[in-house]
PDB file of N, CA and C in Angstrom:
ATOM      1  N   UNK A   1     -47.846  13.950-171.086  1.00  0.00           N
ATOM      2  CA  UNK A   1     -48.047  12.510-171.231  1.00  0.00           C
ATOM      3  C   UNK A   1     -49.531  12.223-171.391  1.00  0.00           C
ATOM      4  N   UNK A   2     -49.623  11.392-172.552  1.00  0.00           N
ATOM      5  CA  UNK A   2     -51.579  10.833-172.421  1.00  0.00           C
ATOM      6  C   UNK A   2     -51.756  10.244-171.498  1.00  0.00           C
ATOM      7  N   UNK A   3     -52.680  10.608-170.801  1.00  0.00           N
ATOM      8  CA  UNK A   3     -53.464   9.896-169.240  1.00  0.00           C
ATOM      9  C   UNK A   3     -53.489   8.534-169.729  1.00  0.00           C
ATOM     10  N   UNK A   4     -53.967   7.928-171.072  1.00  0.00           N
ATOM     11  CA  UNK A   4     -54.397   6.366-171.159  1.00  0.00           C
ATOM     12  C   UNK A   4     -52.765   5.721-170.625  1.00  0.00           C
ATOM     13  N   UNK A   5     -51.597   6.355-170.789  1.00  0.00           N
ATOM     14  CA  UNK A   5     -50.560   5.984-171.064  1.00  0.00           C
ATOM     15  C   UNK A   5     -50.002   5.607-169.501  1.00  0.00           C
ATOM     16  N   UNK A   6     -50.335   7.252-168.613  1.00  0.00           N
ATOM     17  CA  UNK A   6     -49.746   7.570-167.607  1.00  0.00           C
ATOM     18  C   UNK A   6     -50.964   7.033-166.415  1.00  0.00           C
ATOM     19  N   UNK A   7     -52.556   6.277-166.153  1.00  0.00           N
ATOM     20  CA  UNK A   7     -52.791   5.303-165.360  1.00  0.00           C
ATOM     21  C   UNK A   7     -52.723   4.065-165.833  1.00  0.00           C
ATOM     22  N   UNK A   8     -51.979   3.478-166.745  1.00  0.00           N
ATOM     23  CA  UNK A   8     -51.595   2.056-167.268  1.00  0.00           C
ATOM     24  C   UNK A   8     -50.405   2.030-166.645  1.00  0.00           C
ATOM     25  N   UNK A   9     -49.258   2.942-166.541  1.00  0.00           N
ATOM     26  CA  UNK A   9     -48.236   2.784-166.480  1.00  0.00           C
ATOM     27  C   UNK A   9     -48.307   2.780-164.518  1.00  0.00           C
ATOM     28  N   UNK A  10     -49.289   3.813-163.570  1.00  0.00           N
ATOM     29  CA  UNK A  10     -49.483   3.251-162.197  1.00  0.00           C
ATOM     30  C   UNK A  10     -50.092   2.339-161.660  1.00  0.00           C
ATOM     31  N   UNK A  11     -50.391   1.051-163.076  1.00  0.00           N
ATOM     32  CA  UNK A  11     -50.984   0.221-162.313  1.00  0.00           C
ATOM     33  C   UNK A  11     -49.965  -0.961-162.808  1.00  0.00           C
ATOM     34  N   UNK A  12     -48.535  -0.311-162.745  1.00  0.00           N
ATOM     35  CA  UNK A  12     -47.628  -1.146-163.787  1.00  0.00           C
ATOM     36  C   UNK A  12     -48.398  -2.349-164.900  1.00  0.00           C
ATOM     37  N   UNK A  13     -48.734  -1.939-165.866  1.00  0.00           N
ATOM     38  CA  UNK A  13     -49.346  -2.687-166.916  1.00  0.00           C
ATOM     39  C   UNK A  13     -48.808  -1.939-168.070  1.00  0.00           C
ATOM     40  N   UNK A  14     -48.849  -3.030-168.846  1.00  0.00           N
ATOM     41  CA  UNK A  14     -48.407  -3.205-170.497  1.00  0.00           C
ATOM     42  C   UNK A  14     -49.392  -2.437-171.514  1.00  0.00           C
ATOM     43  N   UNK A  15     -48.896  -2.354-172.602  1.00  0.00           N
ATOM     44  CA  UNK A  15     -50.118  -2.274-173.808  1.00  0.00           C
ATOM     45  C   UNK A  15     -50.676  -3.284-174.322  1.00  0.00           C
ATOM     46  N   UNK A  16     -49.821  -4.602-174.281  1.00  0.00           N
ATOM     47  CA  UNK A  16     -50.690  -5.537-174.390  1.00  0.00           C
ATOM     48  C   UNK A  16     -51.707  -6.440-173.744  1.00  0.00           C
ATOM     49  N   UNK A  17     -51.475  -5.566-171.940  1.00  0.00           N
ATOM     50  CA  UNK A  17     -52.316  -6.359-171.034  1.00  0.00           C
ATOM     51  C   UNK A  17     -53.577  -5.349-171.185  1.00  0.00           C
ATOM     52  N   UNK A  18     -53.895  -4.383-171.295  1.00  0.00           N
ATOM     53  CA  UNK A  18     -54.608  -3.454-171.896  1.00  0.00           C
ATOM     54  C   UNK A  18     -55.640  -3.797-173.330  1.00  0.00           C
ATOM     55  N   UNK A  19     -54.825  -4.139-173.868  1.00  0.00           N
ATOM     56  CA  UNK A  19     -55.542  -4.417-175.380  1.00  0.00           C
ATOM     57  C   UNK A  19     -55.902  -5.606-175.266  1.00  0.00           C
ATOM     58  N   UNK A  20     -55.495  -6.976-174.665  1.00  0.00           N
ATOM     59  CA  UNK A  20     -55.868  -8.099-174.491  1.00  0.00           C
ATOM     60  C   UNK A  20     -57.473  -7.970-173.663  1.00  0.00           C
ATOM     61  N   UNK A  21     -57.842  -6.705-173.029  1.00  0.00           N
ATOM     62  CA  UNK A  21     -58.522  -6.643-171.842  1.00  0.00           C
ATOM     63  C   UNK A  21     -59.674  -5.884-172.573  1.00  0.00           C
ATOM     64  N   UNK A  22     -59.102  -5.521-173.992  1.00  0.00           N
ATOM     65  CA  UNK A  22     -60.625  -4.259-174.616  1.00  0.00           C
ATOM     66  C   UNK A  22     -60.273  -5.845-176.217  1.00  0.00           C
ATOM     67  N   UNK A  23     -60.119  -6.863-176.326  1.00  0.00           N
ATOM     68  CA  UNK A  23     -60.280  -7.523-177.146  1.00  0.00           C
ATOM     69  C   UNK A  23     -59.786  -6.674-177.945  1.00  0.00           C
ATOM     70  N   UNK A  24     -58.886  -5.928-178.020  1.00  0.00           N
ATOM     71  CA  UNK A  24     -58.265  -5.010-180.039  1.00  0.00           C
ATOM     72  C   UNK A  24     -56.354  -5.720-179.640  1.00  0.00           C
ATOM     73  N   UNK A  25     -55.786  -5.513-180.769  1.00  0.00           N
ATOM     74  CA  UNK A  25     -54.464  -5.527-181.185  1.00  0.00           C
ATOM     75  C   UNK A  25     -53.574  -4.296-180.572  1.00  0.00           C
ATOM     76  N   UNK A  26     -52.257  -4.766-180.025  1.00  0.00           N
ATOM     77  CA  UNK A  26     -51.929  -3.797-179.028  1.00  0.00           C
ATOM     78  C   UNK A  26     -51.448  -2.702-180.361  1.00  0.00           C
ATOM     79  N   UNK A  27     -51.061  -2.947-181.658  1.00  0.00           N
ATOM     80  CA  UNK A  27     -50.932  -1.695-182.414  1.00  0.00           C
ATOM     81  C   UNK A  27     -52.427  -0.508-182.227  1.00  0.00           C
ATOM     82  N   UNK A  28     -53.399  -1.283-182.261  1.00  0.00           N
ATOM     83  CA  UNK A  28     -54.630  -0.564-182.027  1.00  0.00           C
ATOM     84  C   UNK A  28     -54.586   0.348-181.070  1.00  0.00           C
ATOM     85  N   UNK A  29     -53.885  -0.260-179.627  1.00  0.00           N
ATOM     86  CA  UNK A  29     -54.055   0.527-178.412  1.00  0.00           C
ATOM     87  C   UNK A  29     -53.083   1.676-178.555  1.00  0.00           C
ATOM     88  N   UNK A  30     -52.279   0.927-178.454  1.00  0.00           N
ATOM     89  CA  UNK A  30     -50.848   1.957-178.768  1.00  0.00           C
ATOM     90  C   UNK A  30     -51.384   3.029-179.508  1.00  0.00           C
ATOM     91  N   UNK A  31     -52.128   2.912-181.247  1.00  0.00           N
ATOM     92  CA  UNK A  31     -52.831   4.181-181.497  1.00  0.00           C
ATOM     93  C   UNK A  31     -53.563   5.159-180.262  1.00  0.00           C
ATOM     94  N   UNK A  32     -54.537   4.669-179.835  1.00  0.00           N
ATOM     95  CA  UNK A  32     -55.108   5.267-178.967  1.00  0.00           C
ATOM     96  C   UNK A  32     -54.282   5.947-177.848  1.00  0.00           C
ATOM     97  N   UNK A  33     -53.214   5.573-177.431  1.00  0.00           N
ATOM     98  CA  UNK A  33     -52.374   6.160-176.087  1.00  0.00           C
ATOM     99  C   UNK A  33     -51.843   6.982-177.018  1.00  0.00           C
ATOM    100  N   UNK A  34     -51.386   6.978-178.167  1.00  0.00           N
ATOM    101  CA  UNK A  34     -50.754   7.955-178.709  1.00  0.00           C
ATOM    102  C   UNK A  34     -51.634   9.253-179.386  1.00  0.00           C
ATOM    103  N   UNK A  35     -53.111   9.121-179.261  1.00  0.00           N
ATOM    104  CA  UNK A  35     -53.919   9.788-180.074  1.00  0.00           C
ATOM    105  C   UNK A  35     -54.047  10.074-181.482  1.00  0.00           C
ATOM    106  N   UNK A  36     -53.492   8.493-182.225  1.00  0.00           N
ATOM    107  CA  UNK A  36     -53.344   8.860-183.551  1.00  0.00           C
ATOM    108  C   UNK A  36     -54.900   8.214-184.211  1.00  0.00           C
ATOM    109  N   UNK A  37     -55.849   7.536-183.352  1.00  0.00           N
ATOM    110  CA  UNK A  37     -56.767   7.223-183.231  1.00  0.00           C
ATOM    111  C   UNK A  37     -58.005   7.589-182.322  1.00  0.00           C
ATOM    112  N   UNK A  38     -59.465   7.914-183.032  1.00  0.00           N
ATOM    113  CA  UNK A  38     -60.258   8.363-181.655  1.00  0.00           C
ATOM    114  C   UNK A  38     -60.694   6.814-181.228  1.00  0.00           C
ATOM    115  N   UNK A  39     -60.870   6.605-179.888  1.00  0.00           N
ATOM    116  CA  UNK A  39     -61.205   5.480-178.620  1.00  0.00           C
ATOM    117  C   UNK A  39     -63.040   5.669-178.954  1.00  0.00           C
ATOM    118  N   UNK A  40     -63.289   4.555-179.330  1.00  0.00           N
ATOM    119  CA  UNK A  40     -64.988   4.674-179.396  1.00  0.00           C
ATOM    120  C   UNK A  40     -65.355   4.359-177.736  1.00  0.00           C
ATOM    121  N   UNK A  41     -66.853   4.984-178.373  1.00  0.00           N
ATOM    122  CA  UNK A  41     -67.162   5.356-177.223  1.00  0.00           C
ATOM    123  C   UNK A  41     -67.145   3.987-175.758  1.00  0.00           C
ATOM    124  N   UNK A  42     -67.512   2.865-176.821  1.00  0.00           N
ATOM    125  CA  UNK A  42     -67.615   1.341-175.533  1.00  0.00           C
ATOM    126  C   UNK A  42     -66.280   1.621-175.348  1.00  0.00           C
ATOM    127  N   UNK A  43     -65.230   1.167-175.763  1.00  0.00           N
ATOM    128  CA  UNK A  43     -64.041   0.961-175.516  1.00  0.00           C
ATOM    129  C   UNK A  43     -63.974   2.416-174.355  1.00  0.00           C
ATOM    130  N   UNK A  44     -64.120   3.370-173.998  1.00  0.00           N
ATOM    131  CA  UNK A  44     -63.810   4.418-173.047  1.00  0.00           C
ATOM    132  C   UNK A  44     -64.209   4.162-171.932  1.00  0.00           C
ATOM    133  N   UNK A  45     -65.876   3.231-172.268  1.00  0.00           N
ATOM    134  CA  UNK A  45     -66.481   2.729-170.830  1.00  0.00           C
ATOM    135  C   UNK A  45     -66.044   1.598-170.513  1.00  0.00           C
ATOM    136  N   UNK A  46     -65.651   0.384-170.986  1.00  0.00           N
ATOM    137  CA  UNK A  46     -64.904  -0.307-170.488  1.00  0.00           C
ATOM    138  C   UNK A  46     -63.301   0.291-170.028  1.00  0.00           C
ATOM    139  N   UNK A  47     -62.830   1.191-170.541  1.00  0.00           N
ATOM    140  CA  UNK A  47     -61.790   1.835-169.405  1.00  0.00           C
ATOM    141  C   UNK A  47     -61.674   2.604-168.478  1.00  0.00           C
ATOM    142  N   UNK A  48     -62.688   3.255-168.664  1.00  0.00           N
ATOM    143  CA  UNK A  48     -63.146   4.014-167.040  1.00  0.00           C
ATOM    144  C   UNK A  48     -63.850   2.989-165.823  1.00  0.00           C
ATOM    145  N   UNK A  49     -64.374   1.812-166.122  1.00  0.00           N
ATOM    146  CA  UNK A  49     -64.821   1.032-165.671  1.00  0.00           C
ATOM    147  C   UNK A  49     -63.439   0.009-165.151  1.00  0.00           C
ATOM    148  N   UNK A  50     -62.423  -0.236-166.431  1.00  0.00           N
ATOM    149  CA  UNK A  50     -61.863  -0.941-165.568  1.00  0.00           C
ATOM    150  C   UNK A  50     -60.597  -0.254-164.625  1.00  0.00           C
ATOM    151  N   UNK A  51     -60.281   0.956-165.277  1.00  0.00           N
ATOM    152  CA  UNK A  51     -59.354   1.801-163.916  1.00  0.00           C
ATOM    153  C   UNK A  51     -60.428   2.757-162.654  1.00  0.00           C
ATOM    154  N   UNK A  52     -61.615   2.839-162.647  1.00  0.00           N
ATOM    155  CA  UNK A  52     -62.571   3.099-161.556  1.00  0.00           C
ATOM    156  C   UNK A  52     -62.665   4.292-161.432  1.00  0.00           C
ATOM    157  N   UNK A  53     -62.730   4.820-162.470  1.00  0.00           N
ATOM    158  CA  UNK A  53     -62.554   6.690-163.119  1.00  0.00           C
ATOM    159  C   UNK A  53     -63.940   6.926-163.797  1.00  0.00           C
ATOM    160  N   UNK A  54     -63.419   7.760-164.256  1.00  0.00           N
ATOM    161  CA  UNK A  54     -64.372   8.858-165.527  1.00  0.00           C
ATOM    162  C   UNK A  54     -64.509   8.796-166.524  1.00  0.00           C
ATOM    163  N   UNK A  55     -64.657   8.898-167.708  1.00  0.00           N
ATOM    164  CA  UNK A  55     -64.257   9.111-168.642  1.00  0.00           C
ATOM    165  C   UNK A  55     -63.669  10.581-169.228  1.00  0.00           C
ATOM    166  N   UNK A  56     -64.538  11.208-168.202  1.00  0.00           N
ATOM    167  CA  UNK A  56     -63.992  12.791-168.311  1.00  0.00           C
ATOM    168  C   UNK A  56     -62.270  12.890-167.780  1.00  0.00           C
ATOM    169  N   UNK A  57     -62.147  11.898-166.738  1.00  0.00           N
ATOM    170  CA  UNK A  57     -60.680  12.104-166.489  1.00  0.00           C
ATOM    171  C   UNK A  57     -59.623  11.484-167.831  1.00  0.00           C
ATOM    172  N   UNK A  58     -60.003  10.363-168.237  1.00  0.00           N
ATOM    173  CA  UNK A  58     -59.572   9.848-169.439  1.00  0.00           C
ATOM    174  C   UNK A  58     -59.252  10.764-170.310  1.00  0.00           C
ATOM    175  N   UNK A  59     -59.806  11.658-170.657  1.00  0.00           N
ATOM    176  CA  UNK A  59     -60.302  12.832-171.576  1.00  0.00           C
ATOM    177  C   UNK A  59     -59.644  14.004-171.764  1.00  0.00           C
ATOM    178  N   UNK A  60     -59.110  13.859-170.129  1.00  0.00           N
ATOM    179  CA  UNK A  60     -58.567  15.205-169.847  1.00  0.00           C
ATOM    180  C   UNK A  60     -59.737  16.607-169.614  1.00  0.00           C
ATOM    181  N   UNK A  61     -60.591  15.889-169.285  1.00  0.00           N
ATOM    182  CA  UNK A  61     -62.264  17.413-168.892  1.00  0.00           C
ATOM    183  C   UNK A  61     -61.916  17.534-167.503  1.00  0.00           C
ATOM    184  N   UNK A  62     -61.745  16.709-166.988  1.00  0.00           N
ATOM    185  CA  UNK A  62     -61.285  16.532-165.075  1.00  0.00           C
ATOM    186  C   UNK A  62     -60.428  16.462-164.864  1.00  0.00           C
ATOM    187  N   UNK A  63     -59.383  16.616-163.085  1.00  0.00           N
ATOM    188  CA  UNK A  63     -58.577  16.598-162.521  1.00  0.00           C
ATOM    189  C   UNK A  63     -58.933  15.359-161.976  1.00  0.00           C
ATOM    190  N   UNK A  64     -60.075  15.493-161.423  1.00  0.00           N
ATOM    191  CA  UNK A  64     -60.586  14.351-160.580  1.00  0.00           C
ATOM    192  C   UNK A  64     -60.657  13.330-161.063  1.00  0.00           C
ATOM    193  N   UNK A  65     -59.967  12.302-160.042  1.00  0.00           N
ATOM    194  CA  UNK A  65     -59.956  10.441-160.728  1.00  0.00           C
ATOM    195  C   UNK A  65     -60.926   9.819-160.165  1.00  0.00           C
ATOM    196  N   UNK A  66     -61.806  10.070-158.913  1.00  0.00           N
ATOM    197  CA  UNK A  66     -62.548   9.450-158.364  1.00  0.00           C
ATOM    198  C   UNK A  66     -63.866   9.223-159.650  1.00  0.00           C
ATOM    199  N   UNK A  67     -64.407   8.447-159.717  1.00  0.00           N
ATOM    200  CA  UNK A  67     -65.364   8.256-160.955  1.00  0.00           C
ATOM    201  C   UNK A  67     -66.736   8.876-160.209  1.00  0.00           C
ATOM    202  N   UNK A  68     -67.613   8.803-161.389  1.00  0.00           N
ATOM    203  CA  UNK A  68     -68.764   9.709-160.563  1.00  0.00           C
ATOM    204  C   UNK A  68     -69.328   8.660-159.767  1.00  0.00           C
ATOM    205  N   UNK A  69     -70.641   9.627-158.881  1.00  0.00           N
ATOM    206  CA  UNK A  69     -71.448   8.451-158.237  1.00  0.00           C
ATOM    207  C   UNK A  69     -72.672   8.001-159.193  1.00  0.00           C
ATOM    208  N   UNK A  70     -72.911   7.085-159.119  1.00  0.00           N
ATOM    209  CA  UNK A  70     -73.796   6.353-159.846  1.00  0.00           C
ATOM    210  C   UNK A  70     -75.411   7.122-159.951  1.00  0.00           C
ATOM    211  N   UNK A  71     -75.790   6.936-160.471  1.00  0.00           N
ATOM    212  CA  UNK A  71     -77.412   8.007-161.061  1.00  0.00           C
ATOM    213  C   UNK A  71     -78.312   6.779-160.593  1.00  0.00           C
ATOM    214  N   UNK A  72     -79.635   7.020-160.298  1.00  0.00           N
ATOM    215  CA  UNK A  72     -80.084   6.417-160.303  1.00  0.00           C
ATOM    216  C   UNK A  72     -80.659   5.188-161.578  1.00  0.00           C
ATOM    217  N   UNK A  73     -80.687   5.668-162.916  1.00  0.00           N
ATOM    218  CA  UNK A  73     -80.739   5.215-163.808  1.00  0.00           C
ATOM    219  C   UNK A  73     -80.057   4.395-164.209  1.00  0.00           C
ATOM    220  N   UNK A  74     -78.399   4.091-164.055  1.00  0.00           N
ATOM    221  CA  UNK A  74     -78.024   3.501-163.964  1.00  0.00           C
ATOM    222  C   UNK A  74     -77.797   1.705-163.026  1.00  0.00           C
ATOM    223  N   UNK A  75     -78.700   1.802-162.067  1.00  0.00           N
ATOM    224  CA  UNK A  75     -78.434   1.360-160.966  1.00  0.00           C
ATOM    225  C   UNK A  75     -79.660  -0.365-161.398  1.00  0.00           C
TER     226      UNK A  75
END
């Protein structure tokens, strides 16, 4: 199962509450959960941002869902 698919679906949410939430068309998203599209790069940080992850977990690079800790650079 695509991860975009399978933490949308534990936070019981839609594709269109999703796509309403990155401003695109839920055919758009739906590409993306299905990987028939690559997810630019904003659109990844606004979803690791809004499920409180990684992007590496998004990605499938990690197991881990906890998101990193913040850098100082960021801050």
């Amino acid at each position: 199962m695509n991860r975009l698919k399978e933490i949308r679906e534990d936070k019981d949410l839609y594709q269109k509450d999703i796509a309403s939430f990155l401003n695109v068309d839920q055919s758009n998203y739906s590409k993306y959960e299905l990987e028939k599209i690559n997810i630019p790069v904003d659109v990844l940080v606004k979803l690791a941002k809004y499920y409180n992850t990684s992007i590496d977990y998004l990605l499938y690079l990690t197991d881990e869902r906890k998101p990193y800790p913040k850098s100082i650079v960021n801050k």
